[in-house]
Protein backbone atom coordinates (compact mmCIF):
# COMPACT_ATOMS: atom_id res chain seq x y z
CA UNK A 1 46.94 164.14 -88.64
CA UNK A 2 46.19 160.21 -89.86
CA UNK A 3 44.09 157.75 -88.95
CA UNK A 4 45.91 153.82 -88.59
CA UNK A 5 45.24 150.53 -87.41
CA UNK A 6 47.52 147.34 -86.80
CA UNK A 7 46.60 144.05 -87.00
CA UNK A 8 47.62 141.84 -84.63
CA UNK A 9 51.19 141.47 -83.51
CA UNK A 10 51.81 144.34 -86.36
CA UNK A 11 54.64 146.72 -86.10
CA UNK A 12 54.68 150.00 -87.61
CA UNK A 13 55.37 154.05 -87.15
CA UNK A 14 55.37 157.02 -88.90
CA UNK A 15 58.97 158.67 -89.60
CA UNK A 16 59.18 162.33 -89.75
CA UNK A 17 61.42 165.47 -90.91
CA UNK A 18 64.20 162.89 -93.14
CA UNK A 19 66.38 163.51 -94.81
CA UNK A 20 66.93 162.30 -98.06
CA UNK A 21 70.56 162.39 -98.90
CA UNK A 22 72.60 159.41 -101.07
CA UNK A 23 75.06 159.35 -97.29
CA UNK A 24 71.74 158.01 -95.47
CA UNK A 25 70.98 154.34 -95.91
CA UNK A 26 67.75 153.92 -93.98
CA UNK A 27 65.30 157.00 -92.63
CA UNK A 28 65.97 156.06 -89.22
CA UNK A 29 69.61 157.49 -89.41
CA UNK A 30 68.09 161.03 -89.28
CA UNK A 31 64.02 160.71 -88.42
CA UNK A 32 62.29 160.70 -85.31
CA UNK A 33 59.83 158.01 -85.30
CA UNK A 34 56.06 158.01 -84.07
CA UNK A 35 55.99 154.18 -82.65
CA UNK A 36 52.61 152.69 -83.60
CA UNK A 37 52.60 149.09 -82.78
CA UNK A 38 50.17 146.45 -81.39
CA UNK A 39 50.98 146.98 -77.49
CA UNK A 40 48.82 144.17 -76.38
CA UNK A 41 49.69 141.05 -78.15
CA UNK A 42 53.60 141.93 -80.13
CA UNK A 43 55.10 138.43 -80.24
CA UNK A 44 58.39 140.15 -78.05
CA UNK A 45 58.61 142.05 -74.67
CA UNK A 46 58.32 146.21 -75.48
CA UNK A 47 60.13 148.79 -73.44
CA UNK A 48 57.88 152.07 -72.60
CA UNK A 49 59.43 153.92 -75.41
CA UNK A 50 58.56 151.01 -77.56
CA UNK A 51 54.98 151.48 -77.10
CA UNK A 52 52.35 153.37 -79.04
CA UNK A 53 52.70 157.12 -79.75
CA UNK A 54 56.14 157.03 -77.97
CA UNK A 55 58.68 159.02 -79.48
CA UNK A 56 60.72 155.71 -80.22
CA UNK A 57 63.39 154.93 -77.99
CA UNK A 58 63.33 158.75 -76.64
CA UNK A 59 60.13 159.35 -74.83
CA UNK A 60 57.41 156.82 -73.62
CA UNK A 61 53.76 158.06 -74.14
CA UNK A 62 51.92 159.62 -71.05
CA UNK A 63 49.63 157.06 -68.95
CA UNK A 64 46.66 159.01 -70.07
CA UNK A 65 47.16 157.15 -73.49
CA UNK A 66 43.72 155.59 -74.80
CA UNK A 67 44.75 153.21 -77.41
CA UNK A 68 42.14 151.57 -79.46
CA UNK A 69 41.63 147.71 -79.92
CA UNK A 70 43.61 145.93 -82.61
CA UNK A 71 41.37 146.32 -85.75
CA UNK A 72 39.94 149.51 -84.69
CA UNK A 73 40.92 152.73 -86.25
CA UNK A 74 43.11 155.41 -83.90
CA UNK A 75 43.70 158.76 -84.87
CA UNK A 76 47.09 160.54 -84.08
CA UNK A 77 49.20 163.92 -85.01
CA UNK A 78 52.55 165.21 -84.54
CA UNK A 79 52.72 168.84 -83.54
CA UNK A 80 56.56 170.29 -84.73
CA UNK A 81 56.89 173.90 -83.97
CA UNK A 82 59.75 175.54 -82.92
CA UNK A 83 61.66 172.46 -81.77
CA UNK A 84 58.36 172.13 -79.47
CA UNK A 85 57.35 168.72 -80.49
CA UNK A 86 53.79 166.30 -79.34
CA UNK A 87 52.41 163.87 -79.82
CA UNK A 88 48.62 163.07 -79.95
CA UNK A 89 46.66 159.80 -79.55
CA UNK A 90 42.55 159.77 -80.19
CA UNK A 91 42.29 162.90 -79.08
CA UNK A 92 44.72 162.96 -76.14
CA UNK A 93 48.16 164.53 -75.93
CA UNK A 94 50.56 161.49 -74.67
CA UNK A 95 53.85 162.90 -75.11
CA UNK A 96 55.73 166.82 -75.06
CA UNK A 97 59.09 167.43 -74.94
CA UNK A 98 61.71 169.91 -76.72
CA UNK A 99 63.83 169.04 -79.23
CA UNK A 100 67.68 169.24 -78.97
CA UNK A 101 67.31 170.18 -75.09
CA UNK A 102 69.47 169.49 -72.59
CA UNK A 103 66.97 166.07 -71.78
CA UNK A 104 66.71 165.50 -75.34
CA UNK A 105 70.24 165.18 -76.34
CA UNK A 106 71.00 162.97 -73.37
CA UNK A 107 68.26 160.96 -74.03
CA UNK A 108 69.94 160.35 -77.29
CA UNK A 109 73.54 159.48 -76.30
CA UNK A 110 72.01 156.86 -74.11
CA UNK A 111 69.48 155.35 -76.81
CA UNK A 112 70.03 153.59 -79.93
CA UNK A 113 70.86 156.95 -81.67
CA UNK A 114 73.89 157.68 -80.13
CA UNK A 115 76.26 156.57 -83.06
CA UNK A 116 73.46 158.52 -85.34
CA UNK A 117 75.10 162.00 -85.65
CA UNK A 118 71.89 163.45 -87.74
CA UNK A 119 69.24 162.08 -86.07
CA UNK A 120 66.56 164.35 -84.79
CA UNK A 121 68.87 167.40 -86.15
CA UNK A 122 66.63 168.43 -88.79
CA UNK A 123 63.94 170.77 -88.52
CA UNK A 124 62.04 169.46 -91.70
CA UNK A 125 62.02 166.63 -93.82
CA UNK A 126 60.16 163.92 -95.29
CA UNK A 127 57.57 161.63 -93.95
CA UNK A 128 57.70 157.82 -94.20
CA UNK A 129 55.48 155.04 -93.34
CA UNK A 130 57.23 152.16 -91.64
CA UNK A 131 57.26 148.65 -92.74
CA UNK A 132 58.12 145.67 -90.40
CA UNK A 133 56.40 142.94 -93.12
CA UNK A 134 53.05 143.05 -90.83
CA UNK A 135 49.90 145.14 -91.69
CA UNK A 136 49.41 148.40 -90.95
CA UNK A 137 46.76 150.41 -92.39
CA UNK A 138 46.76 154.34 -93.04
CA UNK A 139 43.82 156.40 -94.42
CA UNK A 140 42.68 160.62 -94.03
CA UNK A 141 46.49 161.75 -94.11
CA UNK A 142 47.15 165.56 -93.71
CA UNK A 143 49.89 167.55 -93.40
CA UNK A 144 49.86 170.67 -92.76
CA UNK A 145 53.17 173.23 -92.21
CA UNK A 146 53.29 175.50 -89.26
């Protein structure tokens, strides 16, 4: 569980379960990504799994999403249990699905992942904050293993 905020036009996300290894270059190579960006006013056009609390470029966020003005402070978690994995927005879960499924790994040939043999494999990992030179803003962090 965190609490965040963008300013405007930021772009940011929270990485999880990476894997630190000298072969990997950049987290993304092996770690899902909870998208956090400003959906309103990003200087370029967004695809649904581009958008807030989507599982980036693998699962948009549910329409029941209730994201928070730029400036204001949101509070999200990832649950990761089992390979059963959610996402939570203010209060609100906005997107479910299972990990290495049938959906999930076809979801991943046809994303940008599909030359990325070890992303998403891992069970555990790391966390990382993601840094696209605008500001983000992270405070109340918790982690918690289940």
């Amino acid at each position: 569980r965190w609490e965040w905020k963008v300013d405007k036009g930021s772009n940011s996300g929270v990485f999880y379960h990476i894997v630190e290894d000298p072969k990997y270059k950049r987290a993304i190579e092996t770690s899902p990504e909870y998208q956090i960006i400003d959906d309103v006013t990003y200087p370029a056009k967004l695809e649904p799994t581009q958008l807030t609390g989507a599982d980036y470029d693998m699962h948009i966020a549910g329409t029941n999403k209730i994201l928070k003005t730029v400036g204001e402070w949101n509070t999200s978690k990832i649950i990761f249990k089992n390979g059963n994995v959610e996402h939570w927005l203010n209060g609100k879960r906005i997107v479910k699905f299972k990990a290495w499924s049938e959906d999930w790994k076809s979801r991943k040939a046809a994303s940008k992942w599909k030359d990325a043999p070890d992303y998403g494999m891992s069970a555990k990992g790391r966390i990382g904050l993601q840094d696209h030179g605008n500001k983000a803003y992270f405070k109340n962090i918790e982690i918690r293993e289940l």
